[in-house]
Protein backbone atom coordinates (compact mmCIF):
# COMPACT_ATOMS: atom_id res chain seq x y z
CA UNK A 1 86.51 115.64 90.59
CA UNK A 2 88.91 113.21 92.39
CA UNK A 3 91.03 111.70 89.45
CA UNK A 4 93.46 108.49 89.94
CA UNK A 5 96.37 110.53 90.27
CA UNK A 6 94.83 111.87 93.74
CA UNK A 7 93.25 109.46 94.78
CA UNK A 8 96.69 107.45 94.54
CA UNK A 9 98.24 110.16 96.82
CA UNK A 10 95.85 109.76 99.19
CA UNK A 11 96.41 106.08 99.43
CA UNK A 12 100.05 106.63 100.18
CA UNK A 13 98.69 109.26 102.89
CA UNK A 14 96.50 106.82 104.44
CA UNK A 15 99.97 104.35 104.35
CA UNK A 16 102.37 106.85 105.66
CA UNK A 17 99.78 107.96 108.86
CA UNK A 18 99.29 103.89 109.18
CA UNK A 19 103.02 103.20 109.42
CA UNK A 20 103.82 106.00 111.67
CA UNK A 21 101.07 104.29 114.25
CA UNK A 22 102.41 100.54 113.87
CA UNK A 23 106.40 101.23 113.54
CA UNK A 24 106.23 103.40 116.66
CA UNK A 25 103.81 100.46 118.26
CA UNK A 26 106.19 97.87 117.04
CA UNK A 27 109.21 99.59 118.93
CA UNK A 28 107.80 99.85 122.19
CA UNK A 29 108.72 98.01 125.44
CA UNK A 30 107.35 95.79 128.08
CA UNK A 31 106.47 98.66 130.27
CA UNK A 32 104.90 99.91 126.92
CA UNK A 33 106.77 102.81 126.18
CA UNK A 34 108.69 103.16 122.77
CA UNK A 35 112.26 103.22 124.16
CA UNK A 36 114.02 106.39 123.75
CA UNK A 37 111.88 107.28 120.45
CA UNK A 38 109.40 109.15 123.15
CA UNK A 39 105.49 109.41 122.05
CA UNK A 40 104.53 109.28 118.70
CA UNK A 41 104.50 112.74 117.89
CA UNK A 42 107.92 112.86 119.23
CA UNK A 43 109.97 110.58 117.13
CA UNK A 44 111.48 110.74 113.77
CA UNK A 45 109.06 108.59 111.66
CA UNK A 46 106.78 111.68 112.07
CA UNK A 47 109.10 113.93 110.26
CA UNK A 48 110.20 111.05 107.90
CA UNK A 49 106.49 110.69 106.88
CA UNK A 50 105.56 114.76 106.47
CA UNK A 51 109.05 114.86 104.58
CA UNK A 52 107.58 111.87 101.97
CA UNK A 53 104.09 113.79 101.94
CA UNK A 54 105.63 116.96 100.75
CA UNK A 55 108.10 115.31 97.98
CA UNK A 56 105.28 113.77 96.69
CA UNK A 57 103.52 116.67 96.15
CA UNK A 58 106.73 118.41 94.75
CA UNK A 59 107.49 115.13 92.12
CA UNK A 60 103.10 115.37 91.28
CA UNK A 61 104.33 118.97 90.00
CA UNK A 62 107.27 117.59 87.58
CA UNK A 63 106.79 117.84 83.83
CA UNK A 64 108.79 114.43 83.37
CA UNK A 65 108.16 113.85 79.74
CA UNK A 66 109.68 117.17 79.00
CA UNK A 67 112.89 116.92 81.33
CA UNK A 68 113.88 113.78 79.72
CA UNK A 69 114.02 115.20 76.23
CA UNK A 70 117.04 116.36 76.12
CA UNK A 71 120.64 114.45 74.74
CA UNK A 72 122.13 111.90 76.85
CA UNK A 73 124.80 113.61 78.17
CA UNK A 74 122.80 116.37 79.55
CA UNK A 75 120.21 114.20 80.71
CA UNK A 76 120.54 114.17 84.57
CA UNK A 77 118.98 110.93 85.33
CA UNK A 78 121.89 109.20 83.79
CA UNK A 79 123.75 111.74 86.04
CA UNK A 80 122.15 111.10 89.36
CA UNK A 81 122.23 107.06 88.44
CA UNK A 82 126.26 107.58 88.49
CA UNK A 83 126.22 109.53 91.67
CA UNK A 84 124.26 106.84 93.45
CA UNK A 85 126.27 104.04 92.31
CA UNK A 86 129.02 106.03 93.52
CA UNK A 87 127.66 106.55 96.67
CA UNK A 88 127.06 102.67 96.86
CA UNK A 89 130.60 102.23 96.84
CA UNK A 90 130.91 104.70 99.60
CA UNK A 91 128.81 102.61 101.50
CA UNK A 92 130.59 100.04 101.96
CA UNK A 93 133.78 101.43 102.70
CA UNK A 94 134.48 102.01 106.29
CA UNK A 95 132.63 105.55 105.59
CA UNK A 96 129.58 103.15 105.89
CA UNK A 97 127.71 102.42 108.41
CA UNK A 98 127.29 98.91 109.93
CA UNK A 99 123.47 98.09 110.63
CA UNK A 100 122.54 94.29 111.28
CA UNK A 101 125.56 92.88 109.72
CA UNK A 102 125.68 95.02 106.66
CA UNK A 103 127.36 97.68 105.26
CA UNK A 104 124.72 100.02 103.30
CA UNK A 105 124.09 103.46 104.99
CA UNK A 106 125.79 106.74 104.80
CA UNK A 107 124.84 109.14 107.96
CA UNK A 108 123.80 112.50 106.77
CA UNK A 109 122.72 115.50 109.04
CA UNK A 110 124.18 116.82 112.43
CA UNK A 111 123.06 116.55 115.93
CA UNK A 112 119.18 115.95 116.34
CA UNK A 113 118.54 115.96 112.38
CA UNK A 114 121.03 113.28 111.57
CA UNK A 115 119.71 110.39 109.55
CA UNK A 116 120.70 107.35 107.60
CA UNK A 117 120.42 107.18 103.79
CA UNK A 118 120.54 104.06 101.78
CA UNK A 119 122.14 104.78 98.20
CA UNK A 120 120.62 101.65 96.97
CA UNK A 121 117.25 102.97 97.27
CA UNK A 122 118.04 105.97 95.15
CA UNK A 123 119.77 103.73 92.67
CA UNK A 124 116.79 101.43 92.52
CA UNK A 125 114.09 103.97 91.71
CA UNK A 126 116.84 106.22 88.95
CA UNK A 127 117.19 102.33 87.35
CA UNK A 128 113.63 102.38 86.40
CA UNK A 129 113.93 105.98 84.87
CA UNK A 130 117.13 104.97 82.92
CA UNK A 131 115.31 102.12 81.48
CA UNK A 132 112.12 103.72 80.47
CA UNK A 133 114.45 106.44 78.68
CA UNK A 134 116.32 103.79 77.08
CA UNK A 135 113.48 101.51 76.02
CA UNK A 136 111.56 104.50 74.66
CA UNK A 137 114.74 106.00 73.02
CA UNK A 138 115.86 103.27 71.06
CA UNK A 139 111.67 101.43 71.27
CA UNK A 140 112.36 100.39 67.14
CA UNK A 141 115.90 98.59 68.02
CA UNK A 142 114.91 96.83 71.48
CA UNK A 143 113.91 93.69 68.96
CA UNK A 144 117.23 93.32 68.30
CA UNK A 145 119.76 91.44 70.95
CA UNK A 146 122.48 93.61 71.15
CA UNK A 147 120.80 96.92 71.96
CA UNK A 148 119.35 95.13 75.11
CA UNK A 149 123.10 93.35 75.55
CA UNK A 150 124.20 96.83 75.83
CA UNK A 151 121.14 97.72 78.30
CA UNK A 152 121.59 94.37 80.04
CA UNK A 153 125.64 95.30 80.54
CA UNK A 154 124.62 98.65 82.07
CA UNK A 155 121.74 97.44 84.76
CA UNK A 156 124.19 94.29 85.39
CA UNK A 157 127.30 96.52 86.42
CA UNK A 158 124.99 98.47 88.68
CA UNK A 159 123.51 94.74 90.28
CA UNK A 160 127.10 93.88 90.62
CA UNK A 161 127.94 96.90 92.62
CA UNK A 162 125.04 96.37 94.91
CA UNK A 163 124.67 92.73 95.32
CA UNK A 164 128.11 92.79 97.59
CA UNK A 165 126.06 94.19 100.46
CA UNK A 166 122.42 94.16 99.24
CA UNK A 167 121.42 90.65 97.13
CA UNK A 168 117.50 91.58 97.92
CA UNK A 169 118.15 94.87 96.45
CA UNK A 170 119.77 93.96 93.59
CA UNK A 171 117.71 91.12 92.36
CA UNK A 172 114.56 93.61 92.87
CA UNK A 173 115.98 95.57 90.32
CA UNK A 174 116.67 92.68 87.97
CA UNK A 175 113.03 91.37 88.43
CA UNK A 176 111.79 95.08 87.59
CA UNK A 177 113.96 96.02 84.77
CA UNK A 178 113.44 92.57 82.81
CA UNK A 179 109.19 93.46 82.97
CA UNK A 180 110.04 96.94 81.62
CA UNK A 181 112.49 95.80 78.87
CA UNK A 182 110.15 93.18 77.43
CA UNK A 183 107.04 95.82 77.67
CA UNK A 184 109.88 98.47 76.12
CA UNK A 185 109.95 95.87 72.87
CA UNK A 186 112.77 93.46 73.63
CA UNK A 187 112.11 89.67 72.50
CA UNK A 188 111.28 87.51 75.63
CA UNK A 189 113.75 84.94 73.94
CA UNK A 190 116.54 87.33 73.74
CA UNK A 191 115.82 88.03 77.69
CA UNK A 192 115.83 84.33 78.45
CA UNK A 193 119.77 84.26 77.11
CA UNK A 194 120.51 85.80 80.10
CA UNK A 195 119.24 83.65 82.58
CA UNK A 196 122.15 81.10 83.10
CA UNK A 197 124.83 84.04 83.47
CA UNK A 198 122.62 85.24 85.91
CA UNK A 199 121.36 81.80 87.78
CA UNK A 200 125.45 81.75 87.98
CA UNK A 201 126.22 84.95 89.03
CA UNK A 202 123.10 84.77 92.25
CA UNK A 203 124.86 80.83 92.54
CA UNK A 204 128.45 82.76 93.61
CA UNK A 205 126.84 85.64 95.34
CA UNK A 206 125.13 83.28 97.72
CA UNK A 207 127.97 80.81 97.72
CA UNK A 208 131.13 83.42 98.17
CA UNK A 209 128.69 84.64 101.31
CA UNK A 210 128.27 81.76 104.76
CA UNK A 211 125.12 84.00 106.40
CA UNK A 212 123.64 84.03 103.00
CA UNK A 213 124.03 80.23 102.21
CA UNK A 214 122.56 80.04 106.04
CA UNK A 215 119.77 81.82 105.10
CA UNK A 216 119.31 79.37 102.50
CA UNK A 217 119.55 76.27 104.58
CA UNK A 218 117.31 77.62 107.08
CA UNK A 219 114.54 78.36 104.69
CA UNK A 220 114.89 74.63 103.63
CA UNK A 221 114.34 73.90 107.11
CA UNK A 222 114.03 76.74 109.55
CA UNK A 223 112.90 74.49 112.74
CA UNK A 224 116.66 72.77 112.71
CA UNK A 225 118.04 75.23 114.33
CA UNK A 226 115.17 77.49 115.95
CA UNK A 227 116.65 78.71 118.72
CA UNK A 228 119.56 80.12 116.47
CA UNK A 229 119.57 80.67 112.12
CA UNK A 230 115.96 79.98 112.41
CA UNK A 231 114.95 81.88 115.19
CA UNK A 232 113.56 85.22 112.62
CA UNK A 233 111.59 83.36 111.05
CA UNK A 234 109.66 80.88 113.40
CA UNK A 235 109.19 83.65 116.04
CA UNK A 236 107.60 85.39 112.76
CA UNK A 237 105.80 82.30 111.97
CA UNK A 238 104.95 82.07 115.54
CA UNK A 239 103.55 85.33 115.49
CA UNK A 240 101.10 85.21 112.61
CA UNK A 241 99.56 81.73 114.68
CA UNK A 242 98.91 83.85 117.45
CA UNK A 243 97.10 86.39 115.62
CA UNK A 244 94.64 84.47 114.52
CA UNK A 245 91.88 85.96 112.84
CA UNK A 246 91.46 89.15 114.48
CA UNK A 247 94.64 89.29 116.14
CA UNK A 248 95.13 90.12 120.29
CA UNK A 249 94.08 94.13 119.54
CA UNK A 250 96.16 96.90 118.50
CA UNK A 251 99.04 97.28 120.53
CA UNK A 252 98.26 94.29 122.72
CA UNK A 253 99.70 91.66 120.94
CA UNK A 254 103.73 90.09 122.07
CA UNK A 255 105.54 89.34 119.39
CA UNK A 256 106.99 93.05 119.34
CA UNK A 257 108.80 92.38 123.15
CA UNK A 258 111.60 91.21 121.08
CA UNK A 259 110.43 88.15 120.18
CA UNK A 260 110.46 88.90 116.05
CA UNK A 261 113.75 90.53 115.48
CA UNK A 262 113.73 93.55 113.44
CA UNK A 263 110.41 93.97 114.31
CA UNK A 264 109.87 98.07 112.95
CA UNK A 265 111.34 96.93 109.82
CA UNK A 266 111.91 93.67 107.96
CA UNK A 267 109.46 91.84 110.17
CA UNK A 268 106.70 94.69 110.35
CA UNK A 269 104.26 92.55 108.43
CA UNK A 270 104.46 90.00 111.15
CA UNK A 271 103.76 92.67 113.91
CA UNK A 272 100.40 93.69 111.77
CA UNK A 273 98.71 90.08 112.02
CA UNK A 274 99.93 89.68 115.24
CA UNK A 275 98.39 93.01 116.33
CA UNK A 276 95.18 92.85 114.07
CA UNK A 277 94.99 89.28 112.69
CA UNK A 278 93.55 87.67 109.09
CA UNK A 279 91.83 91.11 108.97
CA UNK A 280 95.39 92.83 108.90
CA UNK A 281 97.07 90.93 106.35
CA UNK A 282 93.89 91.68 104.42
CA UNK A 283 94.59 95.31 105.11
CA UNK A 284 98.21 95.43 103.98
CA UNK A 285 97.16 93.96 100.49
CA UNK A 286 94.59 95.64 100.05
CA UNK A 287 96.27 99.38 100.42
CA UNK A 288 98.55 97.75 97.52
CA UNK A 289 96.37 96.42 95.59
CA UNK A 290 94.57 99.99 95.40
CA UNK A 291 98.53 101.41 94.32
CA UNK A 292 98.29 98.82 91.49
CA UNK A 293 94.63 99.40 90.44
CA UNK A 294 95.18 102.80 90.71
CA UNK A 295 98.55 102.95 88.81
CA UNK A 296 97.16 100.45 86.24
CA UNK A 297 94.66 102.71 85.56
CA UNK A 298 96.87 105.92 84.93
CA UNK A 299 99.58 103.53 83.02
CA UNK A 300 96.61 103.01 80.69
CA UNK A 301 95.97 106.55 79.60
CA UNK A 302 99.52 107.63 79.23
CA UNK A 303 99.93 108.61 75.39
CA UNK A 304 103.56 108.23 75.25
CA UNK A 305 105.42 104.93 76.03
CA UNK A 306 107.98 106.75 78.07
CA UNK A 307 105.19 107.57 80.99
CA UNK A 308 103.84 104.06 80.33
CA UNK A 309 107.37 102.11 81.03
CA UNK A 310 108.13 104.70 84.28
CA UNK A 311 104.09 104.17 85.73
CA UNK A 312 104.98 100.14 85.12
CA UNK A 313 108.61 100.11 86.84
CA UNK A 314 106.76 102.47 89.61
CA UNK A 315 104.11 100.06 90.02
CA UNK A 316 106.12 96.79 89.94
CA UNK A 317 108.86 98.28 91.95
CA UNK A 318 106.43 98.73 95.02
CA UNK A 319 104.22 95.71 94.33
CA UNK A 320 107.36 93.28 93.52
CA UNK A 321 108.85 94.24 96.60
CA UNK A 322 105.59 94.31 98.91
CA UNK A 323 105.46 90.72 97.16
CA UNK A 324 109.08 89.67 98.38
CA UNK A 325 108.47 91.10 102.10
CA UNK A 326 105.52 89.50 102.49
CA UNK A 327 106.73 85.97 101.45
CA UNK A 328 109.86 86.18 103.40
CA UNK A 329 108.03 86.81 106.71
CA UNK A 330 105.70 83.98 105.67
CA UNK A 331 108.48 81.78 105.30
CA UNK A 332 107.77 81.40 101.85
CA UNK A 333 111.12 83.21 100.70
CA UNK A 334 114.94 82.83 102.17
CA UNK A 335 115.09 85.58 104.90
CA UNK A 336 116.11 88.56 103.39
CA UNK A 337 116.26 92.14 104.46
CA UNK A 338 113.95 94.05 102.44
CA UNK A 339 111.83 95.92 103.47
CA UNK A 340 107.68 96.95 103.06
CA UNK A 341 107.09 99.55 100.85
CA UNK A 342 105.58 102.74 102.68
CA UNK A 343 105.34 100.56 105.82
CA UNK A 344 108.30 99.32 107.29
CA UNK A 345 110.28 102.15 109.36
CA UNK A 346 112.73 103.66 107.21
CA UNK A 347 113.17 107.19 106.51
CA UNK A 348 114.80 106.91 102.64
CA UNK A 349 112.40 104.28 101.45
CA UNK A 350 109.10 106.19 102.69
CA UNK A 351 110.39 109.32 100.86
CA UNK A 352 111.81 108.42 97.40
CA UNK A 353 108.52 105.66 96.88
CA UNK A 354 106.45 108.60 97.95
CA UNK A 355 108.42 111.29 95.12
CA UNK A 356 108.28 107.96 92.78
CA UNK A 357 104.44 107.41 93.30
CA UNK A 358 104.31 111.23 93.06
CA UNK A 359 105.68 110.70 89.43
CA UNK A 360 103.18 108.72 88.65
CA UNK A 361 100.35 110.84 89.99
CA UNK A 362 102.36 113.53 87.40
CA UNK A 363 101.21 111.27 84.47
CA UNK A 364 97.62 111.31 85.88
CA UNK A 365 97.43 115.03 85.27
CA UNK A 366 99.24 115.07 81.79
CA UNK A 367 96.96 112.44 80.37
CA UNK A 368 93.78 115.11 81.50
CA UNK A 369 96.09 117.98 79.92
CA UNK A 370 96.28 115.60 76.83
CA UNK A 371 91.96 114.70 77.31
CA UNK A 372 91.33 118.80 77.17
CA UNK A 373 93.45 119.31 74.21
CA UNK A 374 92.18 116.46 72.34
CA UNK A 375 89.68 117.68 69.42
CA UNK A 376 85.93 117.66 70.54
CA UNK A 377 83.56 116.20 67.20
CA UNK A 378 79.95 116.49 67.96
CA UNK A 379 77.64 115.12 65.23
CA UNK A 380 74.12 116.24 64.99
CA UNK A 381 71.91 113.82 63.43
CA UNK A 382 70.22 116.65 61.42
CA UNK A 383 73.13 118.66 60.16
CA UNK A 384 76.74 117.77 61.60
CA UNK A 385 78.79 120.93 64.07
CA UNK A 386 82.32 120.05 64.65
CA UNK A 387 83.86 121.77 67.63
CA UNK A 388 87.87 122.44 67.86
CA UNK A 389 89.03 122.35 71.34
CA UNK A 390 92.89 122.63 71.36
């Protein structure tokens, strides 16, 4: 019998095969070939997407609860989370590589198999692991202000070190750690304390930066300057009115012929409704919808609140930022590059959501481990039989 767990991998399936079709579409030219990418089965978001299918199955494998009982300092999520942040740094060094204005990527591989990798992704996804061991570690002194001070210091240095080069990054991982520490037992009033440091710490991260405070302006008004700062966004804009309801047919419809910048990966969502309409935006939320339903559901039956806080910062990591995408393209949100979850082309993000849904799916089968070992009671009405199953 299908349980959640599988039938959440098979979602993410469905997503992966669906965003190897439309990022390959979404790169190809007027004469309607896809550049120097080749044919579908040619290109890299092929091996990208069997690469995320296997991890996932490895990470559904991993006894979580039991790896993260061990002391701190052989713990090696708290490990890895140092490595990454390291490797952030690295980034942005002339090591890094410079894609669309920004410093971020570290090129891994040789020849044919070389790749990009974002450290920030990694860094977002060990946050939510960190947390959930803290929260459940110290669960009885969350309530009081300066065990979360000392939580908020630790998540804050590692915003800090991304939010030179990433701002959408790092505020995703404010926005998911501060659901996760109130649900690990912190006082929403306590939380709140931190919101001017922070309103001024976002205030001089946009202010020390001229593109971001553009971005800002141009959200205010992006037809000022449409031609120019606002040229993303009202092509995007442009894109979804052309669409309609049913959109101009896969593959058929413009927008991709370079008139959405970015189109295979910020702007993806724009590229769907142009393609497939109303009916394609209904698509895209529904496939995460299902990941929340779905995750909900196995968040629910978790025994231990260490699976529960992971399963939440899972599900509110992919939502949250499916959320932000979607808005920005809308031109409800300041332009901003981050990117779909399990959509938008992008070989690190497709494989560490897949491992981090994986995870989750891991949870699905200890909670049926825990159901079988559970004691069975049956009660006759004439005469009572009790059963141990353990």
């Amino acid at each position: 019998m299908l349980r959640a767990g599988h039938l959440l991998q098979l979602v993410v399936i469905g997503m992966l095969g669906f965003a190897v079709i439309v990022v390959h579409s979404a790169g190809m030219d007027v004469s309607g070939q896809a550049g120097a990418d080749g044919s579908a089965f040619e290109t890299k978001y092929i091996v990208h997407a069997v690469m995320a299918v296997i991890f996932m199955w490895f990470a559904s494998r991993i006894n979580l609860r039991q790896a993260m009982q061990v002391r701190w300092y052989r713990n090696p999520i708290h490990w890895l989370l140092l490595i990454s942040l390291l490797l952030v740094g690295l980034a942005m060094t002339p090591v890094g590589l410079d894609i669309n204005g920004a410093r971020r990527w570290l090129r891994i591989g040789a020849g044919s198999l070389t790749t990009n990798f974002q450290p920030s992704e990694m860094t977002k996804w060990l946050a939510v692991l960190f947390i959930a061991w803290w929260c459940a570690r110290h669960h009885q002194r969350m309530a009081q202000f300066r065990w979360l001070l000392v939580l908020a210091g630790i998540i804050g240095a590692a915003c800090a070190v991304i939010v030179i080069q990433d701002l959408g990054t790092a505020a995703l991982i404010a926005g998911v750690a501060g659901v996760m520490i109130v649900a690990g037992g912190a006082r929403i009033r306590h939380l709140l304390a931190f919101v001017p440091p922070v309103g001024a710490a976002l205030f001089f991260a946009i202010n020390q930066s001229p593109y971001r405070l553009q971005r800002l302006t141009t959200f205010l008004d992006p037809w000022q300057d449409p031609q120019g700062a606002g040229f993303q966004i009202t092509r995007s804009i442009a894109a979804f009115a052309d669409g309609g309801l049913t959109g101009n047919g896969f593959g058929n419809g413009v927008a991709r012929f370079d008139h959405v910048p970015i189109a295979q990966s910020d702007m993806l969502f724009a590229i769907i409704c142009n393609d497939m309409g109303i009916m394609g935006a209904v698509l895209v939320v529904a496939m995460f919808l299902a990941i929340l339903w779905l995750g909900m559901s196995i968040v629910r039956d978790c025994k231990d609140l260490f699976s529960r806080l992971v399963g939440l910062g899972i599900i509110t990591t992919i939502c949250l930022q499916a959320l932000i995408n979607m808005a920005v393209v809308t031109g409800l949100a300041p332009t901003k590059g981050i990117a779909l979850p399990l959509l938008s082309a992008g070989g690190t993000g497709w494989v560490l959501t897949a491992m981090a849904v994986g995870l989750l799916a891991s949870f699905d089968t200890a909670n049926e481990i825990d159901e079988l070992s559970e004691p069975i009671d049956v009660g006759l009405r004439h005469g009572e039989v009790n059963i141990a199953a353990s």
